[in-house]
PDB file of N, CA and C in Angstrom:
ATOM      1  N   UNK A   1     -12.199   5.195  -3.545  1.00  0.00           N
ATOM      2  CA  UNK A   1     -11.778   3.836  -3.280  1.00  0.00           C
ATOM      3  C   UNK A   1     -12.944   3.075  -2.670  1.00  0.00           C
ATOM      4  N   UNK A   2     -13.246   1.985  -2.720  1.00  0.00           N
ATOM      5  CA  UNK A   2     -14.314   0.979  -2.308  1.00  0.00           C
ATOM      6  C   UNK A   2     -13.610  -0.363  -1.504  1.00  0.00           C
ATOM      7  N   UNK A   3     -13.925  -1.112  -0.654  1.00  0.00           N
ATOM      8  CA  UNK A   3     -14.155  -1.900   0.033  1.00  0.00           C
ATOM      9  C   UNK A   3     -14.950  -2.728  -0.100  1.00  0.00           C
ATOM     10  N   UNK A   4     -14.565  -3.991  -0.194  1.00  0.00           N
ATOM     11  CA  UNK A   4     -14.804  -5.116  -0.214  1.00  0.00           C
ATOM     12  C   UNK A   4     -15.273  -6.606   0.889  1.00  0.00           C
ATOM     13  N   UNK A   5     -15.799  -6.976   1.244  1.00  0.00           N
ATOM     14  CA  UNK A   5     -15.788  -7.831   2.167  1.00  0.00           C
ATOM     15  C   UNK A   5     -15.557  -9.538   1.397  1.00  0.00           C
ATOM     16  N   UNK A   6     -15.023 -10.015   2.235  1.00  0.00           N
ATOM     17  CA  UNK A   6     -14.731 -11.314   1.466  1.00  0.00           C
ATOM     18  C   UNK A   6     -14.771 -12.617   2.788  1.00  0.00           C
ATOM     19  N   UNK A   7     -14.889 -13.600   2.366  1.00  0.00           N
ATOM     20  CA  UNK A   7     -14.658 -14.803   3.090  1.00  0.00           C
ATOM     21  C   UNK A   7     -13.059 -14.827   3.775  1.00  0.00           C
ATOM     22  N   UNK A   8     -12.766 -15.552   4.850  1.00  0.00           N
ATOM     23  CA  UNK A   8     -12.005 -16.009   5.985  1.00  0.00           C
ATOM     24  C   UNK A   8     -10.831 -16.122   4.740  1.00  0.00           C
ATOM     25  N   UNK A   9     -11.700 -17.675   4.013  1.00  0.00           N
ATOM     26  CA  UNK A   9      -9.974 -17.880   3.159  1.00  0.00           C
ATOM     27  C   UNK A   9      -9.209 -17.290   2.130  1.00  0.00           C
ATOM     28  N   UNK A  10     -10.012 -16.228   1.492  1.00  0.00           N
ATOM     29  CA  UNK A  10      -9.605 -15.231   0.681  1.00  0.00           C
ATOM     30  C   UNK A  10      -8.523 -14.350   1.190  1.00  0.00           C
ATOM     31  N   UNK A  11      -8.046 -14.245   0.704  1.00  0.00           N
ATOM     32  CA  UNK A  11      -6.519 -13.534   0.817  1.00  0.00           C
ATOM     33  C   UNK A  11      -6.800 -12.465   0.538  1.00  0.00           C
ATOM     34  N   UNK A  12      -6.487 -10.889   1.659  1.00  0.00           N
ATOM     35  CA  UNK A  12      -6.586  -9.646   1.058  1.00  0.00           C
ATOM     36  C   UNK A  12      -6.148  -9.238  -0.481  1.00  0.00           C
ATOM     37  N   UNK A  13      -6.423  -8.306  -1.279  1.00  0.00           N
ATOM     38  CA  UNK A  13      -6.447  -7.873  -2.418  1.00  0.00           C
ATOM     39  C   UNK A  13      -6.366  -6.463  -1.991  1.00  0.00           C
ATOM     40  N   UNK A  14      -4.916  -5.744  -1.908  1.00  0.00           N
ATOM     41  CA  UNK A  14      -4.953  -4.039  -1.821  1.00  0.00           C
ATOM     42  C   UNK A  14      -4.537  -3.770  -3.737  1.00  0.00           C
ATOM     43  N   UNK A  15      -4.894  -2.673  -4.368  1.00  0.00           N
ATOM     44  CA  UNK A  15      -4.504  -2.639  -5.380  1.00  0.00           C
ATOM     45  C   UNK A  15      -3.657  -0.986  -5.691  1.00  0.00           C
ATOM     46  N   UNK A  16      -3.358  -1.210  -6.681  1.00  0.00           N
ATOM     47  CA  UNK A  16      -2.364   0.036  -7.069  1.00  0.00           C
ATOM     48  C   UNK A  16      -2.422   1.211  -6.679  1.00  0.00           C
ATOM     49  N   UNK A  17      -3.787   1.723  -6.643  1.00  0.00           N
ATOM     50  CA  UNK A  17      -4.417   3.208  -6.731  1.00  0.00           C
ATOM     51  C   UNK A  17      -4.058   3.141  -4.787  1.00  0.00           C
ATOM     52  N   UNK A  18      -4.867   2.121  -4.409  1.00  0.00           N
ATOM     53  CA  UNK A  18      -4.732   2.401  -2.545  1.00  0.00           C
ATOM     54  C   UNK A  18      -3.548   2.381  -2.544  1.00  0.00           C
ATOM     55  N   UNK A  19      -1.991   2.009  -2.939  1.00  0.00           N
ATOM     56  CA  UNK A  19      -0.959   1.861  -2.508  1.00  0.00           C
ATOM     57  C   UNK A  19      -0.106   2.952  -2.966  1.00  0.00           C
ATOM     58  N   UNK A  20      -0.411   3.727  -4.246  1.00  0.00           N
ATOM     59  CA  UNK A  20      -0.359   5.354  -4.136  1.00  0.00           C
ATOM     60  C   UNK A  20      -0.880   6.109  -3.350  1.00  0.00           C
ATOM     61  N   UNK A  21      -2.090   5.677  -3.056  1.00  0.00           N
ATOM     62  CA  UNK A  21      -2.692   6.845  -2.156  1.00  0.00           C
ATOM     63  C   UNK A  21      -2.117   6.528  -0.506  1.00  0.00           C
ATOM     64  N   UNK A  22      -1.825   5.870  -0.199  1.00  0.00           N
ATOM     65  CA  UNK A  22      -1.337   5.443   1.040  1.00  0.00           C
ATOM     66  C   UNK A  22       0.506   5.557   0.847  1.00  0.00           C
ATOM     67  N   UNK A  23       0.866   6.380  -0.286  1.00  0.00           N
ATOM     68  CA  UNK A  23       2.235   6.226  -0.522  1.00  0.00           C
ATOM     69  C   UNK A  23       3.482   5.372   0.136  1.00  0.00           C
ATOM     70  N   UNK A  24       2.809   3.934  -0.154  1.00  0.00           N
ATOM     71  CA  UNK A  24       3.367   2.532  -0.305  1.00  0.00           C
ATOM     72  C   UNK A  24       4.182   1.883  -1.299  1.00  0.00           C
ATOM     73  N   UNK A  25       5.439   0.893  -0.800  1.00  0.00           N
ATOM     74  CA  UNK A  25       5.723   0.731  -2.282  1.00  0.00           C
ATOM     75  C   UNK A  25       5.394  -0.922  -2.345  1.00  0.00           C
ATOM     76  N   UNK A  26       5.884  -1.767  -3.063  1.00  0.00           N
ATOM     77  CA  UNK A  26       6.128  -3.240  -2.947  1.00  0.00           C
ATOM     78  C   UNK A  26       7.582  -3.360  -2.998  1.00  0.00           C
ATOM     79  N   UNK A  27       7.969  -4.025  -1.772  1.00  0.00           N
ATOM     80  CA  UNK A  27       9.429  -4.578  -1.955  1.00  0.00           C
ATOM     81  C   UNK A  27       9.561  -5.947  -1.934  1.00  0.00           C
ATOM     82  N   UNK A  28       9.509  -6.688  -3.070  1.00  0.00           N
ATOM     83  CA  UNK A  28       9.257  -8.181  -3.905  1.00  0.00           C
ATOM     84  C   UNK A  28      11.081  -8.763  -2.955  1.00  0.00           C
ATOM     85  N   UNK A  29      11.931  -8.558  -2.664  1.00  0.00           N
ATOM     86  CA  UNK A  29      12.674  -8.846  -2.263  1.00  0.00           C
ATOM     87  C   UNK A  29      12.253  -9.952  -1.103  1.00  0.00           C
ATOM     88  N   UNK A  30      11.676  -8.593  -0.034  1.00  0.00           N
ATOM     89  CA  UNK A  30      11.327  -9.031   1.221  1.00  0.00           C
ATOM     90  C   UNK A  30      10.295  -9.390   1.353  1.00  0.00           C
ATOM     91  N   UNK A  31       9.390  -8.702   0.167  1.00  0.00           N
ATOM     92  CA  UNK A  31       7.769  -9.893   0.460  1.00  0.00           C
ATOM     93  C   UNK A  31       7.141  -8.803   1.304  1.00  0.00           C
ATOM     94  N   UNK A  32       7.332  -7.360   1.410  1.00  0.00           N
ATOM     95  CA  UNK A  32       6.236  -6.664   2.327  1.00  0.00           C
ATOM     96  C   UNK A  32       6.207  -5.010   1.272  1.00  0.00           C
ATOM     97  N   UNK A  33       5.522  -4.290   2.372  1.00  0.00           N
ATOM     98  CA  UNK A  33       4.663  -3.204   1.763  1.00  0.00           C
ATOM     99  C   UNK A  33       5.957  -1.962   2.624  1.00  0.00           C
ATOM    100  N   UNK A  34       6.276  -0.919   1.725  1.00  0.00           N
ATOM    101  CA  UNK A  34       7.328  -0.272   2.952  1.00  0.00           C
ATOM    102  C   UNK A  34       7.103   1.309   2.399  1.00  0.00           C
ATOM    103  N   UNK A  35       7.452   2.470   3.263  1.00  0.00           N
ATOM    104  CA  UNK A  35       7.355   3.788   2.507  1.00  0.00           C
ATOM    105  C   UNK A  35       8.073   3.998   1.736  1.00  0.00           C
ATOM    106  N   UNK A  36       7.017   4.751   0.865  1.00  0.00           N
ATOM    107  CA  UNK A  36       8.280   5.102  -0.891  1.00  0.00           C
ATOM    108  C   UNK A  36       9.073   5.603  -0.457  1.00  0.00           C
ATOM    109  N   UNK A  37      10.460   5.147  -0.539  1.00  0.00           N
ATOM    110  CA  UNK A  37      12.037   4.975  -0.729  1.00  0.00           C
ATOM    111  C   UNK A  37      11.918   6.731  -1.680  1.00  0.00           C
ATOM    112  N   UNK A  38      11.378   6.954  -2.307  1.00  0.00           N
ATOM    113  CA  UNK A  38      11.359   8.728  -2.724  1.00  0.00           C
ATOM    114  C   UNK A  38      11.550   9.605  -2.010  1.00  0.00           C
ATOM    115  N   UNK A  39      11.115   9.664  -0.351  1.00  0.00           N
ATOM    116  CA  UNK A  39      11.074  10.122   0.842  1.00  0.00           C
ATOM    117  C   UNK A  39      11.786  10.162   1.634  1.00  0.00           C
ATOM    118  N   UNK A  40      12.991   8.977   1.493  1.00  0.00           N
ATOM    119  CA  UNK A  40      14.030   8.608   2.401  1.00  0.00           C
ATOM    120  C   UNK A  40      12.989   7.507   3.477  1.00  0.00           C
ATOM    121  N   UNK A  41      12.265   6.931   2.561  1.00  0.00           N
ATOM    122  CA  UNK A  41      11.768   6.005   3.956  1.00  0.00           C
ATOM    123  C   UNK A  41      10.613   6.940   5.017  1.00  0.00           C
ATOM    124  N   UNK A  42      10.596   7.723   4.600  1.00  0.00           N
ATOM    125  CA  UNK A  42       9.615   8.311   5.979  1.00  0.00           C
ATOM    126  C   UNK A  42       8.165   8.481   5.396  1.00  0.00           C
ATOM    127  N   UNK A  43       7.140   8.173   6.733  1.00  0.00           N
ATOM    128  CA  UNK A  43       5.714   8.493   6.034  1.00  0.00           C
ATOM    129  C   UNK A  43       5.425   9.885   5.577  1.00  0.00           C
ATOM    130  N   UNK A  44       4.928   9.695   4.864  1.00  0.00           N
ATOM    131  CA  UNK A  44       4.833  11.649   3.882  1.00  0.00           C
ATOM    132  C   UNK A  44       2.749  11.891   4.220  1.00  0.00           C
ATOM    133  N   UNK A  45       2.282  12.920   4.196  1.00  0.00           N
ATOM    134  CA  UNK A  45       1.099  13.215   3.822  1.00  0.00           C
ATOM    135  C   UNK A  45       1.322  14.127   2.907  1.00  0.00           C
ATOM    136  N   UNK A  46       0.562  14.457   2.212  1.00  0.00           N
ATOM    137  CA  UNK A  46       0.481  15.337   1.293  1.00  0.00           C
ATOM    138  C   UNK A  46      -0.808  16.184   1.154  1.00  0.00           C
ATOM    139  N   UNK A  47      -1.005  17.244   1.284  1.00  0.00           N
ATOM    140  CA  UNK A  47      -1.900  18.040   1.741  1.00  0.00           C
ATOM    141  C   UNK A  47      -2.245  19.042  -0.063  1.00  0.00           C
ATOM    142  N   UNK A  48      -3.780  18.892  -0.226  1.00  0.00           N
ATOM    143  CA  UNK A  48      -4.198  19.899  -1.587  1.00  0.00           C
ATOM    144  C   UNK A  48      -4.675  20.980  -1.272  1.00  0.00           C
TER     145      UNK A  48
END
């Protein structure tokens, strides 16, 4: 994953791959970022 730096008025940009890897979902309802609902809601790590 890479990082970006951007200007003040630019609006963050997280994209798909970070929001799997951070096992995130989008909930368009409420307008925020929440743990995958796969889990029962709880933060998971996952260890290889």
């Amino acid at each position: 994953m890479s990082v970006m730096e951007t200007d003040d008025e630019t609006p963050p940009l997280i994209g798909v791959l970070v929001l799997e890897a951070l096992d995130l979902v989008v909930d368009p309802r409420r307008e925020r970022l929440i743990p995958n609902p796969d889990y029962g809601g709880q933060w998971t790590v996952h260890a290889f």
